[in-house]
C-alpha atoms as a PDB file:
ATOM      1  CA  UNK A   1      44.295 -19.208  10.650  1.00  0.00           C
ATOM      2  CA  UNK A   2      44.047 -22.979  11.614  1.00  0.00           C
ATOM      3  CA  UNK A   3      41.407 -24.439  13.069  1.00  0.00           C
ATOM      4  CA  UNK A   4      43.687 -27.106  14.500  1.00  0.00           C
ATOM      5  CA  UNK A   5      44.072 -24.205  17.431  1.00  0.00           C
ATOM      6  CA  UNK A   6      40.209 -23.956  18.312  1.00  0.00           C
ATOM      7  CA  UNK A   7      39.195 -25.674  21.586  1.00  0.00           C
ATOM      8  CA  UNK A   8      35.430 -24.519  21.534  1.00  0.00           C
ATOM      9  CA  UNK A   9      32.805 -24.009  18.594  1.00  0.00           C
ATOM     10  CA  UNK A  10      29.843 -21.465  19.547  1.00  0.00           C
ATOM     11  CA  UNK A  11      26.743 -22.096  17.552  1.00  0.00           C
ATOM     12  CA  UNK A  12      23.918 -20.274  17.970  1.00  0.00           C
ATOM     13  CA  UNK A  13      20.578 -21.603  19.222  1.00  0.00           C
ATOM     14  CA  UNK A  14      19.166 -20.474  15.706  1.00  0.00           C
ATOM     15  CA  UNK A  15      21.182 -21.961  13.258  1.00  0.00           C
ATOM     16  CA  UNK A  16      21.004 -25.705  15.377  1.00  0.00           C
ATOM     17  CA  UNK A  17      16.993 -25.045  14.366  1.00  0.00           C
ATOM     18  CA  UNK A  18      17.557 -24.622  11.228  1.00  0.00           C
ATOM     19  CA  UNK A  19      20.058 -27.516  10.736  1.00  0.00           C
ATOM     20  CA  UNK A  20      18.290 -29.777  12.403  1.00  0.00           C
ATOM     21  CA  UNK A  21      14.916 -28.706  10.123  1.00  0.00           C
ATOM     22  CA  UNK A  22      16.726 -29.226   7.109  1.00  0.00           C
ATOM     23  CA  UNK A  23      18.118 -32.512   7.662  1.00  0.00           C
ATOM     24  CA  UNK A  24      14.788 -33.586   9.133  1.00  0.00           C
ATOM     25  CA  UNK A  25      13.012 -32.353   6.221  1.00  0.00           C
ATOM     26  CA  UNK A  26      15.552 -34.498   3.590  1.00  0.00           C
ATOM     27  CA  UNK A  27      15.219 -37.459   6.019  1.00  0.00           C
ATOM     28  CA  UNK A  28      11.273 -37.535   5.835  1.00  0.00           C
ATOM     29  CA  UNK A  29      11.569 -38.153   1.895  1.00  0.00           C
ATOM     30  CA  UNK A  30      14.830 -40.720   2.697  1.00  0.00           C
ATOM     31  CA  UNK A  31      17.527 -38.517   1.656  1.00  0.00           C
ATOM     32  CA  UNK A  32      20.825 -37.839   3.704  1.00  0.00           C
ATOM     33  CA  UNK A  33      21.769 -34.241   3.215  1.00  0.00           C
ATOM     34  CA  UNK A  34      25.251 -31.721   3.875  1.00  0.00           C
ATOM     35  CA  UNK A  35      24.629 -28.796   5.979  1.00  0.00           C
ATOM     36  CA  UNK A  36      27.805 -26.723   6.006  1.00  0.00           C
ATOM     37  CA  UNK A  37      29.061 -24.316   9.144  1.00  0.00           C
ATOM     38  CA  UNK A  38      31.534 -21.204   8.460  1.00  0.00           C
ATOM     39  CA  UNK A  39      32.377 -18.698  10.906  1.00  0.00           C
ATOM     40  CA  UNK A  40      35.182 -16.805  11.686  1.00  0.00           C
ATOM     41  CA  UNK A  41      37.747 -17.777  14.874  1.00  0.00           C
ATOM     42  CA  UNK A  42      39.091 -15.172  17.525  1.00  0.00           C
ATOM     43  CA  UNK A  43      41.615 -16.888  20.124  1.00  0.00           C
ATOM     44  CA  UNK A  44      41.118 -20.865  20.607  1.00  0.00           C
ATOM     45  CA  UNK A  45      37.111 -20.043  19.757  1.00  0.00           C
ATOM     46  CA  UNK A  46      35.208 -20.693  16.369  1.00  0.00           C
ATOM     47  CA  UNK A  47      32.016 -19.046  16.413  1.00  0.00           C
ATOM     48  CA  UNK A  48      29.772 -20.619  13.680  1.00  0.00           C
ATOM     49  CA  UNK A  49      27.961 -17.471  11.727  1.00  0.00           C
ATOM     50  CA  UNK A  50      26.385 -18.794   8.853  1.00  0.00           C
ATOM     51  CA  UNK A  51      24.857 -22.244   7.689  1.00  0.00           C
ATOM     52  CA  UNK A  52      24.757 -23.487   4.328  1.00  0.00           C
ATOM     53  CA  UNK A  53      22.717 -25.938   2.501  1.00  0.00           C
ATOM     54  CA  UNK A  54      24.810 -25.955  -1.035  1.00  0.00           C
ATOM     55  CA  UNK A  55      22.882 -27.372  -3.991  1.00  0.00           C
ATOM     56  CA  UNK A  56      23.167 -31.014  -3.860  1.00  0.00           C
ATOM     57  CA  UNK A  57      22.009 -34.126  -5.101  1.00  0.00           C
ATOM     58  CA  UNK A  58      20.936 -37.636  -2.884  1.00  0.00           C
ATOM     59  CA  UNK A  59      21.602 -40.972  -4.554  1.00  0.00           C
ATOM     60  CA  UNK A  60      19.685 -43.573  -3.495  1.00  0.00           C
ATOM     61  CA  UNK A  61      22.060 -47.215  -4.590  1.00  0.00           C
ATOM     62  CA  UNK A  62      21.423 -50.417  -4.300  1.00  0.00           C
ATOM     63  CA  UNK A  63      24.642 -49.679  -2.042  1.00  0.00           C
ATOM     64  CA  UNK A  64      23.624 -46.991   0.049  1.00  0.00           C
ATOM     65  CA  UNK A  65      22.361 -43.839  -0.139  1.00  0.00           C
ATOM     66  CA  UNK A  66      24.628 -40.651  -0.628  1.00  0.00           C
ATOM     67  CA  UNK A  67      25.359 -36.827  -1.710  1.00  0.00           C
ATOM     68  CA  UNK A  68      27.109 -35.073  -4.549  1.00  0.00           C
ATOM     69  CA  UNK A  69      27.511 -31.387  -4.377  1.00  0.00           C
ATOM     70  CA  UNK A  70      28.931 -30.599  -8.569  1.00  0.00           C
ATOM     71  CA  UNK A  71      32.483 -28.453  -8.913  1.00  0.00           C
ATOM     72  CA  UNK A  72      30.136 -25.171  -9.627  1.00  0.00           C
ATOM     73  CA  UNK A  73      28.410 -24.708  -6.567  1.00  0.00           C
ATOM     74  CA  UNK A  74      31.670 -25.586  -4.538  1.00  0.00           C
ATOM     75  CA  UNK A  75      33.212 -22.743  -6.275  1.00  0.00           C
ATOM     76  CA  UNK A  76      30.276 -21.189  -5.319  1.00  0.00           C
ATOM     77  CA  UNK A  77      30.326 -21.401  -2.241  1.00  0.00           C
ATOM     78  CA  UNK A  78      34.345 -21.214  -1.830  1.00  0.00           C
ATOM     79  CA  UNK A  79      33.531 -17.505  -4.057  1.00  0.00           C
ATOM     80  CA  UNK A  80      31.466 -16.859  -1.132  1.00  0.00           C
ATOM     81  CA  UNK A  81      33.810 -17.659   1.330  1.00  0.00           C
ATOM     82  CA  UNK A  82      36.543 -15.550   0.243  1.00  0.00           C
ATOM     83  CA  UNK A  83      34.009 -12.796  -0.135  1.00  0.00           C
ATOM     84  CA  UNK A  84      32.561 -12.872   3.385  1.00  0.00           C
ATOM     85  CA  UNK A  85      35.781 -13.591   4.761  1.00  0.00           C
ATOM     86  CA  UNK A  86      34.468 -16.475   6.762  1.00  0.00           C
ATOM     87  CA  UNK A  87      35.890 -20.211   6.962  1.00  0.00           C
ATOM     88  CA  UNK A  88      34.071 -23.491   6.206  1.00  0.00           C
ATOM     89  CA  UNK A  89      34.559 -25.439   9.646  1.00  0.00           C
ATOM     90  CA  UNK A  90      31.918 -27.770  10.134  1.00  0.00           C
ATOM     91  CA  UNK A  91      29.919 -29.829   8.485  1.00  0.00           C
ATOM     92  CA  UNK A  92      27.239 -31.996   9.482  1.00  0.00           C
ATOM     93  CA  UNK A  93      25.285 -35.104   7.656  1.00  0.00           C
ATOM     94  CA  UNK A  94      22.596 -37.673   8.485  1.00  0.00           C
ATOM     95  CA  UNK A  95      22.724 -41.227   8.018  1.00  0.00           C
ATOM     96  CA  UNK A  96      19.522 -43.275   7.690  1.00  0.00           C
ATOM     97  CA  UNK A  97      20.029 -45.704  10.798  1.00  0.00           C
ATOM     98  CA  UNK A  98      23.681 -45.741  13.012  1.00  0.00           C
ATOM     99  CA  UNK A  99      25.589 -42.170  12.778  1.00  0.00           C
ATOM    100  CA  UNK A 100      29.305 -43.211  12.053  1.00  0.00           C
ATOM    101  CA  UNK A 101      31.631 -42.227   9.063  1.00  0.00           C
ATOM    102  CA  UNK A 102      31.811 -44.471   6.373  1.00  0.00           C
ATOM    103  CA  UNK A 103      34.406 -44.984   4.076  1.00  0.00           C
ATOM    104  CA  UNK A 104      32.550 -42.708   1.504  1.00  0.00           C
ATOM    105  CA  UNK A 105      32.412 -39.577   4.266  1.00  0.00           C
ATOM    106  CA  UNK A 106      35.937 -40.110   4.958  1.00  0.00           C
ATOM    107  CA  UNK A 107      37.440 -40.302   1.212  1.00  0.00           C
ATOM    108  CA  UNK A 108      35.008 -37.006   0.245  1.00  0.00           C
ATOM    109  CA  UNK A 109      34.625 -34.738   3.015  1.00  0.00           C
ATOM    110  CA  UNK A 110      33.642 -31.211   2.454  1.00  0.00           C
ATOM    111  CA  UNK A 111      35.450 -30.032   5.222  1.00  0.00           C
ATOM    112  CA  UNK A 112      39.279 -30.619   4.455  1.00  0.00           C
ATOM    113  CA  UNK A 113      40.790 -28.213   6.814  1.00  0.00           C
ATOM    114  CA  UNK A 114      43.092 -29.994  10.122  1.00  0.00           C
ATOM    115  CA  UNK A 115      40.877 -29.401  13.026  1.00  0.00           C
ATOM    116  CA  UNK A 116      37.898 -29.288  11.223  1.00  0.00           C
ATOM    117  CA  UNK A 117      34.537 -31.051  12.303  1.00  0.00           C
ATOM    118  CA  UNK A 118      32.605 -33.746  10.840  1.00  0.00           C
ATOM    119  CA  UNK A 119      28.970 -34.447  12.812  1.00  0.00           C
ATOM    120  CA  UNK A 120      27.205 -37.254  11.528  1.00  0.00           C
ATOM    121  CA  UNK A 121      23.087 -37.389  12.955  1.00  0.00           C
ATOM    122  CA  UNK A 122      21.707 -40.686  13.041  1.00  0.00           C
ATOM    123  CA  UNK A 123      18.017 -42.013  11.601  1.00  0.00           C
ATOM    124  CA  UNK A 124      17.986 -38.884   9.535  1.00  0.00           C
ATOM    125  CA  UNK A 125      18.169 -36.659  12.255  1.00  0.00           C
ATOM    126  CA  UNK A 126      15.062 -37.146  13.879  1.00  0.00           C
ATOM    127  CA  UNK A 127      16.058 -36.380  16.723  1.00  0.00           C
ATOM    128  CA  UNK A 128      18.413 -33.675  15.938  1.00  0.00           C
ATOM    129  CA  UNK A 129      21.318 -32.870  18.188  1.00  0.00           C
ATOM    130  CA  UNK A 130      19.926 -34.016  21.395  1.00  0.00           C
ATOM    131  CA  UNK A 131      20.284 -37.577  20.021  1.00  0.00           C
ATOM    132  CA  UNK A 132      22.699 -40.045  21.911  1.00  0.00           C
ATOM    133  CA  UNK A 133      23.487 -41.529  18.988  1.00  0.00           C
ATOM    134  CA  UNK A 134      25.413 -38.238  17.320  1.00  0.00           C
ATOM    135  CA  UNK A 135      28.883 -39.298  15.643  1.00  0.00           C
ATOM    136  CA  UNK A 136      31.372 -36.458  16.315  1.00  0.00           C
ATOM    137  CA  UNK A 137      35.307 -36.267  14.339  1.00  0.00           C
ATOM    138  CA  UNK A 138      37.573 -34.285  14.054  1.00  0.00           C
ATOM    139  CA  UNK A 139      40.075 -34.110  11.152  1.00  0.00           C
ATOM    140  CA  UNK A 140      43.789 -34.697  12.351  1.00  0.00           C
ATOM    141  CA  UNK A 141      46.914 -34.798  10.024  1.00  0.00           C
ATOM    142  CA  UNK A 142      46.198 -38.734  10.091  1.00  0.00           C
ATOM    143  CA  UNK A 143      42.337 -38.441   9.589  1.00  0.00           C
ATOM    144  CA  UNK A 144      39.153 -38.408  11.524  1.00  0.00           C
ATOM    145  CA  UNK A 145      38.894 -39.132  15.001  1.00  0.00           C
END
């Protein structure tokens, strides 16, 4: 399975809602925070099944703010993967003004897989995904576009 093949991600109503409250809810205390998609693919489709918040810590620097999710719970969650047979596809981050990635999203993303998704919500998400101002990539064998 690639997901360099899929030309169409289905997410349900549902798990937008849920996304969107979770980021919100991080971005009302100043925190980004990583929402992860997995779902399984049938033909050039990727329907998104399950989201995942994985145990995480926000940084606030004198730099910037950012998130660390530790070795464990990405085994945790890659255990889980394997397990539900699903595959990590998206993932989806807020940034505290302008959505764009920085160098930091590009070096560390959680998604590593060609044709994988990066969504980046500006001003913490508060206005979810009907914002303009969404940043969309995708991962190509030379990097996000």
């Amino acid at each position: 399975m690639t997901l360099a093949n899929i030309q169409r991600f289905d997410v349900p109503a549902e798990i937008i809602a849920r996304t969107e409250a979770a980021v919100q809810q991080a971005g009302a205390d100043g925190y980004e925070l990583f929402v992860l998609w997995t779902g399984h693919e049938a033909g050039d489709v990727f329907t998104v099944n399950t989201p995942h918040v994985p145990k995480q810590t926000s940084y606030r620097l004198e730099s910037g703010l950012c998130v660390r999710v530790d070795g464990d719970e990405l085994h945790r969650l890659n255990t889980w993967l394997y397990e539900a047979g699903e595959v990590l596809a998206v993932q989806i981050h807020s940034h505290p003004t302008e959505a764009y990635h920085s160098d930091t999203d590009n070096a560390y993303p959680m998604v590593t897989q060609v044709g994988g998704v990066s969504i980046v919500l500006p001003d913490f998400g508060a206005h979810g995904f009907a914002d303009p101002g969404i940043a969309t990539y995708r991962l190509t064998s030379t990097g996000w576009r």
